[in-house]
Structure formats: C-alpha cells, structure tokens
Protein backbone atom coordinates (compact mmCIF):
# COMPACT_ATOMS: atom_id res chain seq x y z
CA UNK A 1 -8.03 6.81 6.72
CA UNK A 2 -4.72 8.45 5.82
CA UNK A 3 -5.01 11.91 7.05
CA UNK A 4 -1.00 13.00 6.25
CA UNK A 5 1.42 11.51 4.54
CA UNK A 6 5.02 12.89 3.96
CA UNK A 7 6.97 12.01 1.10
CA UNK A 8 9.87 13.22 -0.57
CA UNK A 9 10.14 15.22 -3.84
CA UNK A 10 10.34 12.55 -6.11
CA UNK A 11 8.41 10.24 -5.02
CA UNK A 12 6.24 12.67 -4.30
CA UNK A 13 5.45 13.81 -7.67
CA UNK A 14 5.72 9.89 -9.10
CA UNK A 15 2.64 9.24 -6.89
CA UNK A 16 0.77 12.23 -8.24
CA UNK A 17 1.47 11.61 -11.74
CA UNK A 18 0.53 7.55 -11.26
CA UNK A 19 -3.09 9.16 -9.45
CA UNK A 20 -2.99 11.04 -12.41
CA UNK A 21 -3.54 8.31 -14.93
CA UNK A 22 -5.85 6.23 -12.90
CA UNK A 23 -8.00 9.61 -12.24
CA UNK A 24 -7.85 9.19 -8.84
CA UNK A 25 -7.14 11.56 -5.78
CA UNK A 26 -3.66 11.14 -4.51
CA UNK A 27 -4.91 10.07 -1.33
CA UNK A 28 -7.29 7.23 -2.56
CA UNK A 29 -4.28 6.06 -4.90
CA UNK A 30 -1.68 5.90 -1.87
CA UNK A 31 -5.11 4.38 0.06
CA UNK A 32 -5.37 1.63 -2.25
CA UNK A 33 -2.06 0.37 -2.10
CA UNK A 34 -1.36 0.50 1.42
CA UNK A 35 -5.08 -1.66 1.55
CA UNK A 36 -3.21 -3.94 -0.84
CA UNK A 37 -0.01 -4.37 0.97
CA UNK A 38 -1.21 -4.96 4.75
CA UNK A 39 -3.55 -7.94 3.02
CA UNK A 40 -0.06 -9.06 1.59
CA UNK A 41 1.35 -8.87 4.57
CA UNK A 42 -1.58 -10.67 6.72
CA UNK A 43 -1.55 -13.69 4.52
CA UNK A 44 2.29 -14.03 3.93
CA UNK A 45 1.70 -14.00 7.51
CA UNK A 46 -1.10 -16.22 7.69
CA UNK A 47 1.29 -18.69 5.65
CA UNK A 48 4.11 -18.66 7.99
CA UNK A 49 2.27 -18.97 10.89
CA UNK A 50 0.55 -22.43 8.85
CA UNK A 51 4.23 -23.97 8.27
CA UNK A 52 5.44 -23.32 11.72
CA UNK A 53 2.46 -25.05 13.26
CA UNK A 54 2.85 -28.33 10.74
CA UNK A 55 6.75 -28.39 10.55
C-alpha cells in the first residue's frame, strides 16, 4: 500500500481534483492506477516474453 507519494504542484492538484469526481480518496485513486499499470506492464511483458520464445 502506498504510504507517501510526492508529486509536484500541478500534478498534484490534477490528481486531487480527478479523486474528486470519482469520490475517491487521493490515495485509493493514485492506488488504482498504479494496480492498473503494473498488470499492463506484466502482460506486455508476458507478450514479449511469448514472441521471443516462438520467433
């Protein structure tokens, strides 16, 4: 679990505002996307690691 997380100004304050709509914590809203990205990431992964093996 994210325990601290520092941004800049900007962004920052995008993020809040975003939470905001979704009437979420800031930290469950930055939570859910970084969930969302790593299982990106694993199966772009996942992917590559498939076409290396059969080409």
């Amino acid at each position: 679990m994210i325990k601290h997380l520092t941004l800049d100004g900007k962004l920052h304050k995008r993020i809040r505002i975003e939470a905001a709509k979704q009437e979420k914590t800031m930290k469950d809203f930055v939570s859910e996307i970084l969930i969302k990205e790593i299982k990106n990431s694993e199966e772009e992964n996942n992917v590559k690691k498939k076409e290396k093996r059969s080409g």
